[in-house]
Protein backbone atom coordinates (compact mmCIF):
# COMPACT_ATOMS: atom_id res chain seq x y z
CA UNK A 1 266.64 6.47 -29.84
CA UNK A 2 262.94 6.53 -31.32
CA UNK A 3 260.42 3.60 -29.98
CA UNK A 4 260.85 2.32 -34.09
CA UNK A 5 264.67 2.56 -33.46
CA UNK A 6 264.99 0.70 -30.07
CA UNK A 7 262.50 -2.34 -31.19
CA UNK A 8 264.56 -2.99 -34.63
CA UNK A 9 267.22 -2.91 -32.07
CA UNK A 10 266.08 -5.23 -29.79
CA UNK A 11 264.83 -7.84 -32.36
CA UNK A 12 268.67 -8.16 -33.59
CA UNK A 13 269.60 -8.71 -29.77
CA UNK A 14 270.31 -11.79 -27.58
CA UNK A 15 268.93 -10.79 -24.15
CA UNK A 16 265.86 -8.57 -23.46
CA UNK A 17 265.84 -5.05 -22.80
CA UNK A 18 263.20 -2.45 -21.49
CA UNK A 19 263.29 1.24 -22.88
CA UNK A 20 262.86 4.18 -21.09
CA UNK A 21 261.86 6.62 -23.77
CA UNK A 22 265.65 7.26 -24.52
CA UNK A 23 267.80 4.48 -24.71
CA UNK A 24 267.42 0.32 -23.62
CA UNK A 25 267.77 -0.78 -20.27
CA UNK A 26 268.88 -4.64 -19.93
CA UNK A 27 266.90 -6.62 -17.97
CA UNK A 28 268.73 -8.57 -14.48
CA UNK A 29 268.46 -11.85 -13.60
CA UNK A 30 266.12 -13.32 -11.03
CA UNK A 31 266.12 -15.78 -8.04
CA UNK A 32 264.51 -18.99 -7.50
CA UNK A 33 261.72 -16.96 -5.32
CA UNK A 34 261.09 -14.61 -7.38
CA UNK A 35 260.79 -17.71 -10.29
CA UNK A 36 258.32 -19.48 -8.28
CA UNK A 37 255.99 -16.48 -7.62
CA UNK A 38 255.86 -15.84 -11.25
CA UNK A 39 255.29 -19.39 -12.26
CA UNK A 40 252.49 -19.54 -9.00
CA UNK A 41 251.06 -16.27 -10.88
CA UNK A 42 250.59 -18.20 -13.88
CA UNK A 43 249.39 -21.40 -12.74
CA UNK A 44 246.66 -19.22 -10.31
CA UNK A 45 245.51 -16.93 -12.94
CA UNK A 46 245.95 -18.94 -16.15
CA UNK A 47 243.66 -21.80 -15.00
CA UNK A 48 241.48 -19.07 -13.18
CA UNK A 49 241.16 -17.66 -16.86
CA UNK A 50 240.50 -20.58 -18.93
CA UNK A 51 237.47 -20.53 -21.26
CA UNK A 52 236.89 -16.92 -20.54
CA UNK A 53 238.12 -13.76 -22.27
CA UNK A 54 241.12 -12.16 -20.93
CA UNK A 55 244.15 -14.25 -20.61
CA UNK A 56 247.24 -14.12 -18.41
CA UNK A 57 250.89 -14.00 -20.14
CA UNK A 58 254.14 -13.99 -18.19
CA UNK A 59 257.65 -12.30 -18.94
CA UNK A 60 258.73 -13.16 -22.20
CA UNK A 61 256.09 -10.41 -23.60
CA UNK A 62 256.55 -6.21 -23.34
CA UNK A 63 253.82 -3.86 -23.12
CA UNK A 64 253.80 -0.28 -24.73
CA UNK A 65 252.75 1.80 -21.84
CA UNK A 66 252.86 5.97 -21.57
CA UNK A 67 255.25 8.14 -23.39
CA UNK A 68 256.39 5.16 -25.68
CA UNK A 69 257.92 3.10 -22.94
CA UNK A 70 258.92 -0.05 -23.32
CA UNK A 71 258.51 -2.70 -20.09
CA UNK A 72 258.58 -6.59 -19.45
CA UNK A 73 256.40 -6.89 -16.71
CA UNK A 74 256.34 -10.41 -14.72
CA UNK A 75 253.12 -10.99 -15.60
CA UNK A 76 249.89 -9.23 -17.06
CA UNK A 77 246.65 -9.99 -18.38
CA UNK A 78 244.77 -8.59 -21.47
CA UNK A 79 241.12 -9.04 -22.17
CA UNK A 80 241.36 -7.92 -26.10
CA UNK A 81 242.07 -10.05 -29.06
CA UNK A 82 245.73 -10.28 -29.43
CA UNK A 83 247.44 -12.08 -32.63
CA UNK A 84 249.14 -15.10 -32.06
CA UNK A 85 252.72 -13.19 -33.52
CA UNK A 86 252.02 -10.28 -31.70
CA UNK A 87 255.59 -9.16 -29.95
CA UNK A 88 254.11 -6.05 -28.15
CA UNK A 89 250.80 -6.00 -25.68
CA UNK A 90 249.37 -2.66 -26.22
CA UNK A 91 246.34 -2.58 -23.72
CA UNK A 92 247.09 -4.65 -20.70
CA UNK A 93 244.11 -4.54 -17.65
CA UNK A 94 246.52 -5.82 -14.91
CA UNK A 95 250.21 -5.82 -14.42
CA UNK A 96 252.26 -7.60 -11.92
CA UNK A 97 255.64 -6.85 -11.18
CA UNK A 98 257.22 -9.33 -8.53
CA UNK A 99 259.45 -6.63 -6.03
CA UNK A 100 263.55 -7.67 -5.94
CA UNK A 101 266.08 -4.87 -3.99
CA UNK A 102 267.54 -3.96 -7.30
CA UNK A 103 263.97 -3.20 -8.98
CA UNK A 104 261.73 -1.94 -6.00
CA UNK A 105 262.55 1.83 -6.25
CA UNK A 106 261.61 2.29 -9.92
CA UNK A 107 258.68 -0.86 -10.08
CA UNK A 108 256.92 1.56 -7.29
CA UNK A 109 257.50 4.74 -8.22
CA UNK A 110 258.47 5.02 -12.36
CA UNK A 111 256.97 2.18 -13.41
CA UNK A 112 253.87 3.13 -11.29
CA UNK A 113 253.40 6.16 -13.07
CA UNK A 114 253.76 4.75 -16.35
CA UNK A 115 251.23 2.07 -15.67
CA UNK A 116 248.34 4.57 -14.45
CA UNK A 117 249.64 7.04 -16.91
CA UNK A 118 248.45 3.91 -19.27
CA UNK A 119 244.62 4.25 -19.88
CA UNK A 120 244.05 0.25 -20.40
CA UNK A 121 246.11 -0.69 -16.66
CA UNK A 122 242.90 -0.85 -14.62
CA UNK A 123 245.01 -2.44 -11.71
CA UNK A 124 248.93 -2.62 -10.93
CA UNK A 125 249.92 -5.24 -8.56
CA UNK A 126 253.67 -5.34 -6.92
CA UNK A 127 254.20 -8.71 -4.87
CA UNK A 128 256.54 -8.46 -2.26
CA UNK A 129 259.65 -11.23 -2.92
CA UNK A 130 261.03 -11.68 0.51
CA UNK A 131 257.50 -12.03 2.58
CA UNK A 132 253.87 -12.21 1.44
CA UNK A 133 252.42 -9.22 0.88
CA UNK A 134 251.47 -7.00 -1.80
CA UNK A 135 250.72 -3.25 -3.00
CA UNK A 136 248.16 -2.71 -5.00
CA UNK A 137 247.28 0.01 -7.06
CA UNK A 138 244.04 -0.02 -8.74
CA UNK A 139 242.08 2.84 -11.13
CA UNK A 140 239.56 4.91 -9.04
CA UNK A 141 236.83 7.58 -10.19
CA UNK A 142 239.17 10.01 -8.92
CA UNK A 143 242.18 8.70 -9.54
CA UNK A 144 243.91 5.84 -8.01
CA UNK A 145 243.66 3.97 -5.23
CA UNK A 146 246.09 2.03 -3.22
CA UNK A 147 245.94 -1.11 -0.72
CA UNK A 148 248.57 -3.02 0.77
CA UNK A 149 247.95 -6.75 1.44
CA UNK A 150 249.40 -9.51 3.97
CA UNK A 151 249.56 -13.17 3.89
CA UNK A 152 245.82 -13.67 5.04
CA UNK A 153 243.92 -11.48 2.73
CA UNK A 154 242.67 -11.57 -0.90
CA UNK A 155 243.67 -10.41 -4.21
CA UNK A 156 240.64 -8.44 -5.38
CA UNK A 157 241.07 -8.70 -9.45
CA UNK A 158 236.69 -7.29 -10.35
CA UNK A 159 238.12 -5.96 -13.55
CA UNK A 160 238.54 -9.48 -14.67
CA UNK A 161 236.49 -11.28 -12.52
CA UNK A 162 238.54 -13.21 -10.05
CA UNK A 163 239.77 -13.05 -6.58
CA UNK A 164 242.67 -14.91 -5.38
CA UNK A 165 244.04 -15.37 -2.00
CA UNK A 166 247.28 -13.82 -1.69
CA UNK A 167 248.86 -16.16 -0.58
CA UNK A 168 248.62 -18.58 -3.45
CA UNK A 169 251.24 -16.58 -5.42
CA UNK A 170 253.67 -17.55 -2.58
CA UNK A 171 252.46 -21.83 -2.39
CA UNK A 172 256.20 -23.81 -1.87
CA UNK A 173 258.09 -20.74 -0.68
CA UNK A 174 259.12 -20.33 3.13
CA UNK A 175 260.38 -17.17 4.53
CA UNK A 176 262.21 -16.31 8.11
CA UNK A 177 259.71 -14.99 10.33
CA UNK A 178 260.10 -11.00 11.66
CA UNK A 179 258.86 -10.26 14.98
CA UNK A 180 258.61 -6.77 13.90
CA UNK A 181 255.84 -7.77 11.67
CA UNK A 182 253.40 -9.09 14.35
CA UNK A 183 251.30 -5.91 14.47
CA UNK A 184 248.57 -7.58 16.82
CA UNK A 185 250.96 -9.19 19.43
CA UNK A 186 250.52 -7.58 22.71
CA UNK A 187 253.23 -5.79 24.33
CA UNK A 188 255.73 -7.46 26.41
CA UNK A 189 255.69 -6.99 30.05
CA UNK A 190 258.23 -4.62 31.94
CA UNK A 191 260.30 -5.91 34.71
């Protein structure tokens, strides 16, 4: 199936579908987390981006990234001129992709290549579902670069301007602590 092909294809079809260069790839359902960090993404970047040029959409638009690919992120922004019936994003800056067990593997490694293979993606931003935390991957002199956050630090965004506190993207959502987690707790003594 051509990229022509599969989007005549999908216009004619109830539910949404991604394509991988060869043939469509329905999308899954989500949960109420992964719901609420979308809909937190929106609220903190939308209002963040009000009266200024780029503009955050959510998942109900695709992008056209490398090698004629076809995805549905859960949430980019775009800093060109797009036209109000405009179906397909061609030059997002930043992509989010909120992280689910059935989507991790190819959000962090295919899509990942896709989106730096994609000369517009200036910063690709996977948010952990089950805990705060993100991986970031963001466009370097020399390639690309890669940070992981935790709940205390900040989402650097300078291609657009804004910083956001990680944490935000998470506001109404409570997850069971792991002890494995606390890196700076001291040892416990030995009997």
């Amino acid at each position: 199936m051509t990229l022509a092909e599969f989007l005549a294809w999908e216009e004619r079809q109830d539910l949404r579908y991604e394509f991988d260069g060869f043939q469509p790839e329905d999308m899954t359902g989500g949960t109420v987390g992964h719901a609420a960090i979308q809909a937190n993404l929106a609220i903190a970047l939308g209002g963040r981006l009000l009266g200024k040029p780029c503009r955050f959409y959510g998942s109900d638009l695709k992008i056209q990234v490398a090698d004629d690919h076809i995805r549905y992120p859960d949430g980019m922004v775009v800093c060109s001129d797009v036209d109000q019936r405009a179906k397909v994003i061609q030059d997002p800056v930043v992509i989010f992709e909120v992280l689910s067990p059935s989507t991790a593997g190819k959000d962090r490694i295919v899509k990942a290549r896709e989106y730096q293979a994609t000369p517009s993606v200036q910063r690709y931003v996977m948010l952990e579902q089950d805990r705060i935390g993100a991986t970031v991957h963001g466009r370097a002199a020399d390639g690309w670069s890669v940070v992981v956050l935790k709940e205390d630090d900040t989402l650097a965004l300078p291609e657009i301007g804004l910083s956001i506190p990680l944490a935000e993207f998470y506001e109404d959502l409570t997850f069971e602590h792991d002890p494995a987690e606390d890196d700076d707790r001291p040892p416990l003594p030995v009997a």
